[in-house]
PDB file of N, CA and C in Angstrom:
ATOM      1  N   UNK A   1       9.293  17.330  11.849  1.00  0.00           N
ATOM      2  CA  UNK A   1       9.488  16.533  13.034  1.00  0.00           C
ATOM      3  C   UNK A   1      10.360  17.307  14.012  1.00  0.00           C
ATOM      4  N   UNK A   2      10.423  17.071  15.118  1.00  0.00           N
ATOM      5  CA  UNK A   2      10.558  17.790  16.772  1.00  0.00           C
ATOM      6  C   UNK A   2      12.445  17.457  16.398  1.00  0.00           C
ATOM      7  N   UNK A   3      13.301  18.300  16.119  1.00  0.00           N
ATOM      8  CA  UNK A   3      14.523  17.881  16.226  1.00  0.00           C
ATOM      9  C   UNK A   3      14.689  16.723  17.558  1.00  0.00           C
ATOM     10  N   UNK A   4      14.462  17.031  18.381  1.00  0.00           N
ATOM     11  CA  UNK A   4      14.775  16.542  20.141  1.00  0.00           C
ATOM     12  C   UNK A   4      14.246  15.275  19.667  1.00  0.00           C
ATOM     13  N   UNK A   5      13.101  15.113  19.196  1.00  0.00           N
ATOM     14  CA  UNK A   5      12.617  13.178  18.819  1.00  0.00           C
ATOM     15  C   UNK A   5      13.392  12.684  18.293  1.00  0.00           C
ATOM     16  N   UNK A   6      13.664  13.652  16.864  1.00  0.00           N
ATOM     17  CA  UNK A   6      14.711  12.719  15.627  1.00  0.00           C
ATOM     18  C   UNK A   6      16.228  12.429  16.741  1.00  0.00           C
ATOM     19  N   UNK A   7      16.421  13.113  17.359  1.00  0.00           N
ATOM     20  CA  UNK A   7      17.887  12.660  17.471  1.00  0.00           C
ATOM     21  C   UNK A   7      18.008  11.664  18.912  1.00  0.00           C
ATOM     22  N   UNK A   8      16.758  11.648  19.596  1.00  0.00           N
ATOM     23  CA  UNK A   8      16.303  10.593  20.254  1.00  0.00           C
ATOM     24  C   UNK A   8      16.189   8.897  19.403  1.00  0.00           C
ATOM     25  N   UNK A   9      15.495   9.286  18.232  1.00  0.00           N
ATOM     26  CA  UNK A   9      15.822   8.152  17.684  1.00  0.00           C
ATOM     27  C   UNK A   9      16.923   7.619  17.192  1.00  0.00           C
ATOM     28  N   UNK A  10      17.596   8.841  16.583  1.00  0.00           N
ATOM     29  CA  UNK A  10      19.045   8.255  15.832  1.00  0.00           C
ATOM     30  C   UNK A  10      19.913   7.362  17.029  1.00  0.00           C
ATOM     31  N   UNK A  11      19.942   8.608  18.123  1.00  0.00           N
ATOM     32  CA  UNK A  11      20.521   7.604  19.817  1.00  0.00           C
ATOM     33  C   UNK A  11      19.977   6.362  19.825  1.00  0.00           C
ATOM     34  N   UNK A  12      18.644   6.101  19.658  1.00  0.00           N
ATOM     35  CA  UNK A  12      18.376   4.578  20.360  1.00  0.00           C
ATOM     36  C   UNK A  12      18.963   3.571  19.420  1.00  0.00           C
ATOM     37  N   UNK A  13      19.559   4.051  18.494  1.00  0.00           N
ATOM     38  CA  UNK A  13      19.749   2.973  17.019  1.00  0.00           C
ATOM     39  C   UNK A  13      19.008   2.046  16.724  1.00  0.00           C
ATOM     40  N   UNK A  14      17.825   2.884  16.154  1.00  0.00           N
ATOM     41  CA  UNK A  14      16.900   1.659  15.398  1.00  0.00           C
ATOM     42  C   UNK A  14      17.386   0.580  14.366  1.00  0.00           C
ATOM     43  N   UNK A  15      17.037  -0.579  14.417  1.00  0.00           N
ATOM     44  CA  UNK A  15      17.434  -2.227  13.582  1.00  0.00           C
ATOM     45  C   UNK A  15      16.443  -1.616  12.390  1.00  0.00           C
ATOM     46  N   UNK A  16      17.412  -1.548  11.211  1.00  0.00           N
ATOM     47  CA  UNK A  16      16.518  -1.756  10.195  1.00  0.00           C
ATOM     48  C   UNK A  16      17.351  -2.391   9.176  1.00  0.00           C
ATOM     49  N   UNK A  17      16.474  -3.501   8.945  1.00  0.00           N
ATOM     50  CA  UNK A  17      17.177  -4.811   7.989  1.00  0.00           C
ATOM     51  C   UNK A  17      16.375  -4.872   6.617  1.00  0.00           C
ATOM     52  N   UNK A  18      16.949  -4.484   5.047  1.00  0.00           N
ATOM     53  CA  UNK A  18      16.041  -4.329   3.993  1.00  0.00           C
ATOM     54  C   UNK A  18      15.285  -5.696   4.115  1.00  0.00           C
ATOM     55  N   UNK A  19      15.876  -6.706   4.267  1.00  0.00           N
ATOM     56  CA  UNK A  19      16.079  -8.088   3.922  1.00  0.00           C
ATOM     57  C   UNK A  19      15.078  -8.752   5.109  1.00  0.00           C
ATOM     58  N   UNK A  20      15.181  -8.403   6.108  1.00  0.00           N
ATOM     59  CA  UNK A  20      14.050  -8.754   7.146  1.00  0.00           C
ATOM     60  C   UNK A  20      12.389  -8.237   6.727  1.00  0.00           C
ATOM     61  N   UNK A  21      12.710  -6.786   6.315  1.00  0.00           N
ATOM     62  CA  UNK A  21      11.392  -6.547   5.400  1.00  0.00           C
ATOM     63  C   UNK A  21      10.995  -6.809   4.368  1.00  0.00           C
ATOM     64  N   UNK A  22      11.852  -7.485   3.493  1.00  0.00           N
ATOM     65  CA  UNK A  22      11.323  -7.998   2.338  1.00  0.00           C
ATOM     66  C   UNK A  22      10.826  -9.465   2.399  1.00  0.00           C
ATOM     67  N   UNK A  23      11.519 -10.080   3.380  1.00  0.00           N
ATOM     68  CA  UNK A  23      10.935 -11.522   3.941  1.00  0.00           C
ATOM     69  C   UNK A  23       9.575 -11.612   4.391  1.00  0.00           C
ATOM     70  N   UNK A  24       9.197 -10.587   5.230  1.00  0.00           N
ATOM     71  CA  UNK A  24       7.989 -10.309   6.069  1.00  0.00           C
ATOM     72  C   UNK A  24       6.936  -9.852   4.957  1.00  0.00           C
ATOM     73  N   UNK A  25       7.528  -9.141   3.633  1.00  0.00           N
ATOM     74  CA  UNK A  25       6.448  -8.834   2.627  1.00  0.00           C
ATOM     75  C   UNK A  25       5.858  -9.750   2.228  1.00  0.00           C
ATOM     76  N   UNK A  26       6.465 -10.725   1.854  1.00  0.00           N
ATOM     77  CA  UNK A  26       6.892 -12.025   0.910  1.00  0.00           C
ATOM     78  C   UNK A  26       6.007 -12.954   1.402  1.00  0.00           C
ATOM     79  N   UNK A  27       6.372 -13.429   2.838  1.00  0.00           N
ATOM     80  CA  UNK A  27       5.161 -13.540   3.834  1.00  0.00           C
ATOM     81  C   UNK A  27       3.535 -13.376   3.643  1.00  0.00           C
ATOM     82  N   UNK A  28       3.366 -11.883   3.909  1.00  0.00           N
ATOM     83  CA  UNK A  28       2.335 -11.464   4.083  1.00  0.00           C
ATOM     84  C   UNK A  28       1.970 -11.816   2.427  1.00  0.00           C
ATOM     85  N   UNK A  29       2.722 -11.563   1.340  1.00  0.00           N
ATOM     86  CA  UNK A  29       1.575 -12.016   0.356  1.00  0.00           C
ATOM     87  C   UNK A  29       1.218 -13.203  -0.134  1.00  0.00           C
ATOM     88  N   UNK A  30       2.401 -14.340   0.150  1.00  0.00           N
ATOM     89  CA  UNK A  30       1.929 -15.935  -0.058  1.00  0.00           C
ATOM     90  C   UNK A  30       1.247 -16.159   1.132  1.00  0.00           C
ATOM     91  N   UNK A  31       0.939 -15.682   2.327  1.00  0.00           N
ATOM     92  CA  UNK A  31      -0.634 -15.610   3.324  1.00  0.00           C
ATOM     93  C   UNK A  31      -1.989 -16.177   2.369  1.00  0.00           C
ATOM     94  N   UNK A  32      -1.953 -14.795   1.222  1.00  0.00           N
ATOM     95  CA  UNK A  32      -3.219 -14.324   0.978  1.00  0.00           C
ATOM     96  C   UNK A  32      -2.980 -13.553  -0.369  1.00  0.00           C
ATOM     97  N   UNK A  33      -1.982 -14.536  -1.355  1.00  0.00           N
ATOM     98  CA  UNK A  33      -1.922 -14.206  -2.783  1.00  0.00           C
ATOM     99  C   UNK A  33      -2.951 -13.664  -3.417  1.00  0.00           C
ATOM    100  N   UNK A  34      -3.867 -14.732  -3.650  1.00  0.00           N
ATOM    101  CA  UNK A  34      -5.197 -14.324  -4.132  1.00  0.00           C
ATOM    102  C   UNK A  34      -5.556 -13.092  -3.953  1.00  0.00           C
ATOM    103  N   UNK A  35      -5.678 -12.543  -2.979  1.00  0.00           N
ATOM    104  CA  UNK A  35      -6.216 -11.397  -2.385  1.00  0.00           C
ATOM    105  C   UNK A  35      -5.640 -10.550  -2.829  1.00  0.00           C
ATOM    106  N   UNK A  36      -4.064 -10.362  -3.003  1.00  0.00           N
ATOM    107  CA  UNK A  36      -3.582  -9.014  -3.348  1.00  0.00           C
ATOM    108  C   UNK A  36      -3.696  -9.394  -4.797  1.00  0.00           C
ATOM    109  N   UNK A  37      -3.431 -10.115  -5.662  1.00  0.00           N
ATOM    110  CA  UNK A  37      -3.874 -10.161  -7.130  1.00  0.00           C
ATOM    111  C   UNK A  37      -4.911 -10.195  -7.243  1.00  0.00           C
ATOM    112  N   UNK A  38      -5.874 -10.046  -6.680  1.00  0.00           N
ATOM    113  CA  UNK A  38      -7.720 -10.042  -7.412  1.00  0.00           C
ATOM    114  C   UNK A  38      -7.658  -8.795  -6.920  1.00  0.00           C
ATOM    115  N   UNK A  39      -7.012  -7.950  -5.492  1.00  0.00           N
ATOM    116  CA  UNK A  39      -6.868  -6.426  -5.733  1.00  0.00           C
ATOM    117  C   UNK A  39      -6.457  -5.625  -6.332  1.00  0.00           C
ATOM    118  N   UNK A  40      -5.247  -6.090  -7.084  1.00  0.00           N
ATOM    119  CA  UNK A  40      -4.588  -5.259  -7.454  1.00  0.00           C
ATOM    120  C   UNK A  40      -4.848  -5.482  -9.395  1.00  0.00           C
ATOM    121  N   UNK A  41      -5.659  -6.673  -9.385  1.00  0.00           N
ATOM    122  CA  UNK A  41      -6.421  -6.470 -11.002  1.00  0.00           C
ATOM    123  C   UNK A  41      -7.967  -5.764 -10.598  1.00  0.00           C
ATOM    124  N   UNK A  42      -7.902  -5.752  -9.736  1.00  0.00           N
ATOM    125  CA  UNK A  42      -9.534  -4.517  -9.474  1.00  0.00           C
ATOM    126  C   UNK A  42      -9.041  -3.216 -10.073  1.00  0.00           C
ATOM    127  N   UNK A  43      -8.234  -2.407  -9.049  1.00  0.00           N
ATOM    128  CA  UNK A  43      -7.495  -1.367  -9.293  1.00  0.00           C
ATOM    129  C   UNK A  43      -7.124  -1.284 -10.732  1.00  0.00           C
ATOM    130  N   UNK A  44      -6.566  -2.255 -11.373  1.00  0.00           N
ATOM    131  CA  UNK A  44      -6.212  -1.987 -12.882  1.00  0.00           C
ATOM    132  C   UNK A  44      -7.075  -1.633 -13.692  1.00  0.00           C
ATOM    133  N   UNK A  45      -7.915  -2.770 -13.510  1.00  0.00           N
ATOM    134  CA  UNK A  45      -9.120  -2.847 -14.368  1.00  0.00           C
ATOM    135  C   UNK A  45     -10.000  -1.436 -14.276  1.00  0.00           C
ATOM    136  N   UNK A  46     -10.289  -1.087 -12.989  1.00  0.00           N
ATOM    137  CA  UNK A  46     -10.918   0.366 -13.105  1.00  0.00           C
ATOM    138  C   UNK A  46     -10.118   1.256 -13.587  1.00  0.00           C
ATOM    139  N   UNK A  47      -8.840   1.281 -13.855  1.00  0.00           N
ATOM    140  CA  UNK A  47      -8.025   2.851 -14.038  1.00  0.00           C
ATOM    141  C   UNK A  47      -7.990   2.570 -15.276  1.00  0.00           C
ATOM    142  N   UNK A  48      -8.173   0.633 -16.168  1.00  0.00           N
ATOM    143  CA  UNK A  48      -8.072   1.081 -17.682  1.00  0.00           C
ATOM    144  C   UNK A  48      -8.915   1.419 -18.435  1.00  0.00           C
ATOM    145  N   UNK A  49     -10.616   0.868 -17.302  1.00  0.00           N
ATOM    146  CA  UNK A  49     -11.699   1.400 -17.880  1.00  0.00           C
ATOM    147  C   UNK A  49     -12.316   2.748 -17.816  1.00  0.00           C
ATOM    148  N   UNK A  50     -11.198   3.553 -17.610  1.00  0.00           N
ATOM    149  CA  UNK A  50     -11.533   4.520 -17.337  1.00  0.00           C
ATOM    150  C   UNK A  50     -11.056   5.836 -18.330  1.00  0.00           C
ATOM    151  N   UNK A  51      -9.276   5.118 -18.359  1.00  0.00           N
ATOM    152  CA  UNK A  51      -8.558   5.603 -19.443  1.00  0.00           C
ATOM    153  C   UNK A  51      -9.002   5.203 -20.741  1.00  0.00           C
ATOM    154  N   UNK A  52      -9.872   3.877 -21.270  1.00  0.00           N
ATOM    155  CA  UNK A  52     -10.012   3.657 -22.599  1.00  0.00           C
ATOM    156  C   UNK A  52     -11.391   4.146 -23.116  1.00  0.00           C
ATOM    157  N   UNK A  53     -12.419   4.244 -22.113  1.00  0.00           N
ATOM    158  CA  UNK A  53     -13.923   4.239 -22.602  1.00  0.00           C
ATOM    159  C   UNK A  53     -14.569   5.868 -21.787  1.00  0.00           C
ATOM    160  N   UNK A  54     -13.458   5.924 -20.616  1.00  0.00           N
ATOM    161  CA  UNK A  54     -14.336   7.473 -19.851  1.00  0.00           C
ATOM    162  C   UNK A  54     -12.888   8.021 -19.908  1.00  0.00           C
ATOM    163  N   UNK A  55     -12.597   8.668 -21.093  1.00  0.00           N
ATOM    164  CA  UNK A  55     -11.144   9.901 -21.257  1.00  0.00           C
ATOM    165  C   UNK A  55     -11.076  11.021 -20.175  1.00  0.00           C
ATOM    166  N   UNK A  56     -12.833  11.587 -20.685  1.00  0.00           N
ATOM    167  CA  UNK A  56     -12.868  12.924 -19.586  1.00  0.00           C
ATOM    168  C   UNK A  56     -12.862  12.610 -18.924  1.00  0.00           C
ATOM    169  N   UNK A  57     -13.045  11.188 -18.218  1.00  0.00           N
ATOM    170  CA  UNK A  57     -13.092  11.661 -16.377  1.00  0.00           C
ATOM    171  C   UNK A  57     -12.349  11.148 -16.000  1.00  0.00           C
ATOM    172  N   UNK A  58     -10.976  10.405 -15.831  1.00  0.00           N
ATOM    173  CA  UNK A  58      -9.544   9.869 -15.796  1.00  0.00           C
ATOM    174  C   UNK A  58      -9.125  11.295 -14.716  1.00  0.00           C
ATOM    175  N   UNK A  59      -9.424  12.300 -14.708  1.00  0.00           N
ATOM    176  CA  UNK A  59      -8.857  13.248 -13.456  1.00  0.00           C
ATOM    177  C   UNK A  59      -9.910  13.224 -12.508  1.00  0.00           C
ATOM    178  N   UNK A  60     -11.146  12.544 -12.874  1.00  0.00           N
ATOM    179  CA  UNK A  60     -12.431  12.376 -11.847  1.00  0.00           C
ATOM    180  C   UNK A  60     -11.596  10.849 -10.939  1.00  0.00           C
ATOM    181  N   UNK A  61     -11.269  10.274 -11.739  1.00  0.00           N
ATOM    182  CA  UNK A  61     -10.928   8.936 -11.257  1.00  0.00           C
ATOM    183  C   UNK A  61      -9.181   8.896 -10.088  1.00  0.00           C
ATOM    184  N   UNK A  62      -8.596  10.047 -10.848  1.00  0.00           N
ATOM    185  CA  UNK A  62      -7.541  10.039 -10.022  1.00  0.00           C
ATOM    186  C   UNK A  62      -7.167  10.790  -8.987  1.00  0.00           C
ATOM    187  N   UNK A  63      -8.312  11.585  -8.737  1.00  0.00           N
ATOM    188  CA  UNK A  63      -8.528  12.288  -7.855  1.00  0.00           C
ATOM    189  C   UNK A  63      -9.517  11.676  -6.861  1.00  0.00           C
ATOM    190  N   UNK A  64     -10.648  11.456  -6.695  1.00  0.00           N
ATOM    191  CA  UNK A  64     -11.549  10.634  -5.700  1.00  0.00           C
ATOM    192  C   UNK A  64     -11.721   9.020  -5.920  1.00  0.00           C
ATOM    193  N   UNK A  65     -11.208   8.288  -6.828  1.00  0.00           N
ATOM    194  CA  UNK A  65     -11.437   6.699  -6.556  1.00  0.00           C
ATOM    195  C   UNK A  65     -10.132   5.767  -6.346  1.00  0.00           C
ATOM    196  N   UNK A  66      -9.075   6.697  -7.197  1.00  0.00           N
ATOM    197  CA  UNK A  66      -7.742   5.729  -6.923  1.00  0.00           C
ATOM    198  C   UNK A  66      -6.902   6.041  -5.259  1.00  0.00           C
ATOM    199  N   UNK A  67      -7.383   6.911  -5.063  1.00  0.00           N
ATOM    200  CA  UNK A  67      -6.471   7.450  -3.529  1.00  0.00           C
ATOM    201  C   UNK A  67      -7.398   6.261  -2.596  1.00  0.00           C
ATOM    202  N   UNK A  68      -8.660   6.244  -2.189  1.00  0.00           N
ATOM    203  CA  UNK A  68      -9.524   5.429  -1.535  1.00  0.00           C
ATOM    204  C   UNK A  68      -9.011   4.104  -2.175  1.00  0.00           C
ATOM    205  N   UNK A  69      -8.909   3.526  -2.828  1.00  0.00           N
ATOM    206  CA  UNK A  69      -8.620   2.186  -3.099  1.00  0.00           C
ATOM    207  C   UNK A  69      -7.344   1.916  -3.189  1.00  0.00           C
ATOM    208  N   UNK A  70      -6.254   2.763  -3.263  1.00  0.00           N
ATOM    209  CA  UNK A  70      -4.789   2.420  -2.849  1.00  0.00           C
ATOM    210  C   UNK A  70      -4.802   2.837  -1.194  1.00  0.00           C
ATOM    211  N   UNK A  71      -5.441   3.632  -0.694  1.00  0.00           N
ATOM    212  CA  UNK A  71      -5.401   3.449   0.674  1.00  0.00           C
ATOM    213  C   UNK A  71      -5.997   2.235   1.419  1.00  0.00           C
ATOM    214  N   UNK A  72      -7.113   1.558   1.033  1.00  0.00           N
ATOM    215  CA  UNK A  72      -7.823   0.652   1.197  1.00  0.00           C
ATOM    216  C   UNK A  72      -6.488  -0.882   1.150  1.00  0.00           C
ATOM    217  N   UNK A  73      -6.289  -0.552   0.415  1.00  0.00           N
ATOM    218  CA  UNK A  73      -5.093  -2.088   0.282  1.00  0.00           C
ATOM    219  C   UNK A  73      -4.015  -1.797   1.363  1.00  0.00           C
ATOM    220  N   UNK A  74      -3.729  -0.720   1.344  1.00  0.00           N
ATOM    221  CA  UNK A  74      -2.626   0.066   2.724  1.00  0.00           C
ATOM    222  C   UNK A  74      -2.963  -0.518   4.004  1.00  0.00           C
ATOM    223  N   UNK A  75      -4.067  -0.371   4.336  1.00  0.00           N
ATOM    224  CA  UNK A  75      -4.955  -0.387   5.654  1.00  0.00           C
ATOM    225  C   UNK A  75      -4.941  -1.873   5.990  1.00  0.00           C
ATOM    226  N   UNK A  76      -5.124  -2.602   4.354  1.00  0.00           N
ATOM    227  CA  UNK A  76      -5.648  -3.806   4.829  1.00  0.00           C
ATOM    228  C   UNK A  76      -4.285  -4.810   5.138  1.00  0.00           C
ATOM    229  N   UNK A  77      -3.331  -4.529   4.482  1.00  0.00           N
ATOM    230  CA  UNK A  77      -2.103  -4.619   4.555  1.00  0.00           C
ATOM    231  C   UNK A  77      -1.247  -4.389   6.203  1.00  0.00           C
ATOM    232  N   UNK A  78      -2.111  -3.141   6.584  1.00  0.00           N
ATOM    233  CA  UNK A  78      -1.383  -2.996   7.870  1.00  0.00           C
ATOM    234  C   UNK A  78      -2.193  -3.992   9.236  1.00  0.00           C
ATOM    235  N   UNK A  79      -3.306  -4.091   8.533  1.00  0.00           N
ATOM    236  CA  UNK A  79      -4.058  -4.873   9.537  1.00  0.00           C
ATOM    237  C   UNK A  79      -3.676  -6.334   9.987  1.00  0.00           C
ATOM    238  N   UNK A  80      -3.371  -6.797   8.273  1.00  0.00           N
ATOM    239  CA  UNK A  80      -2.623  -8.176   8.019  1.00  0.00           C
ATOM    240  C   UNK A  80      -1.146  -8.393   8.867  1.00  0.00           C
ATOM    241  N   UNK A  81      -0.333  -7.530   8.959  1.00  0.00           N
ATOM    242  CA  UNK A  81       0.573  -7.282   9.784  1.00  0.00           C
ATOM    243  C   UNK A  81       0.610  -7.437  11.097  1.00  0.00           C
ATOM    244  N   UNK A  82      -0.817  -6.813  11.735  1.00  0.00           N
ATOM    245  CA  UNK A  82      -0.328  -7.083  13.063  1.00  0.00           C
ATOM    246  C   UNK A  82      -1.535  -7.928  13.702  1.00  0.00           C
ATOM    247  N   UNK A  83      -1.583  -8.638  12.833  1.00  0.00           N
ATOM    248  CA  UNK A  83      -2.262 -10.416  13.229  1.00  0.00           C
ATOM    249  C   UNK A  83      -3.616  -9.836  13.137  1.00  0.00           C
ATOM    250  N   UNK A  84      -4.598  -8.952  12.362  1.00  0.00           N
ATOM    251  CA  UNK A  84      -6.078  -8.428  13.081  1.00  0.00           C
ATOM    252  C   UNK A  84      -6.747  -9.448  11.756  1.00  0.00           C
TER     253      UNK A  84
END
């Protein structure tokens, strides 16, 4: 990062409250509970069927399917955020 930005920001004194973001998490997942627990047992469920029944391909899996589907919840997460 551009020194001249960072210390532009440190000057403006950004508000950052742990506690304001953990409220707003908290939020966003009693929204749409369901949703992040039926995602986040998707995600499980593929990484255990993968580790218990496909051994060899567990570096196939953690390399091209878990990055796309933890980004996928990221995205959808950020979307949820700003009202889309």
């Amino acid at each position: 990062m551009d020194p001249i930005k960072l210390q532009r920001i440190i000057d403006s004194g950004v508000d950052f409250n742990i506690s304001n973001v953990i409220d707003k998490a908290w939020e966003m997942f009693k929204a749409r509970a369901m949703f992040h627990i039926g995602f986040a047992f998707l995600i499980s469920s593929i990484q255990l069927a993968f580790t218990l029944y496909l051994e060899d391909f567990v570096f196939i899996y953690s390399i091209f399917l878990s990055p796309p589907l933890i980004a996928g919840f990221y995205l959808v997460a950020n979307r949820m955020s700003q009202r889309e």
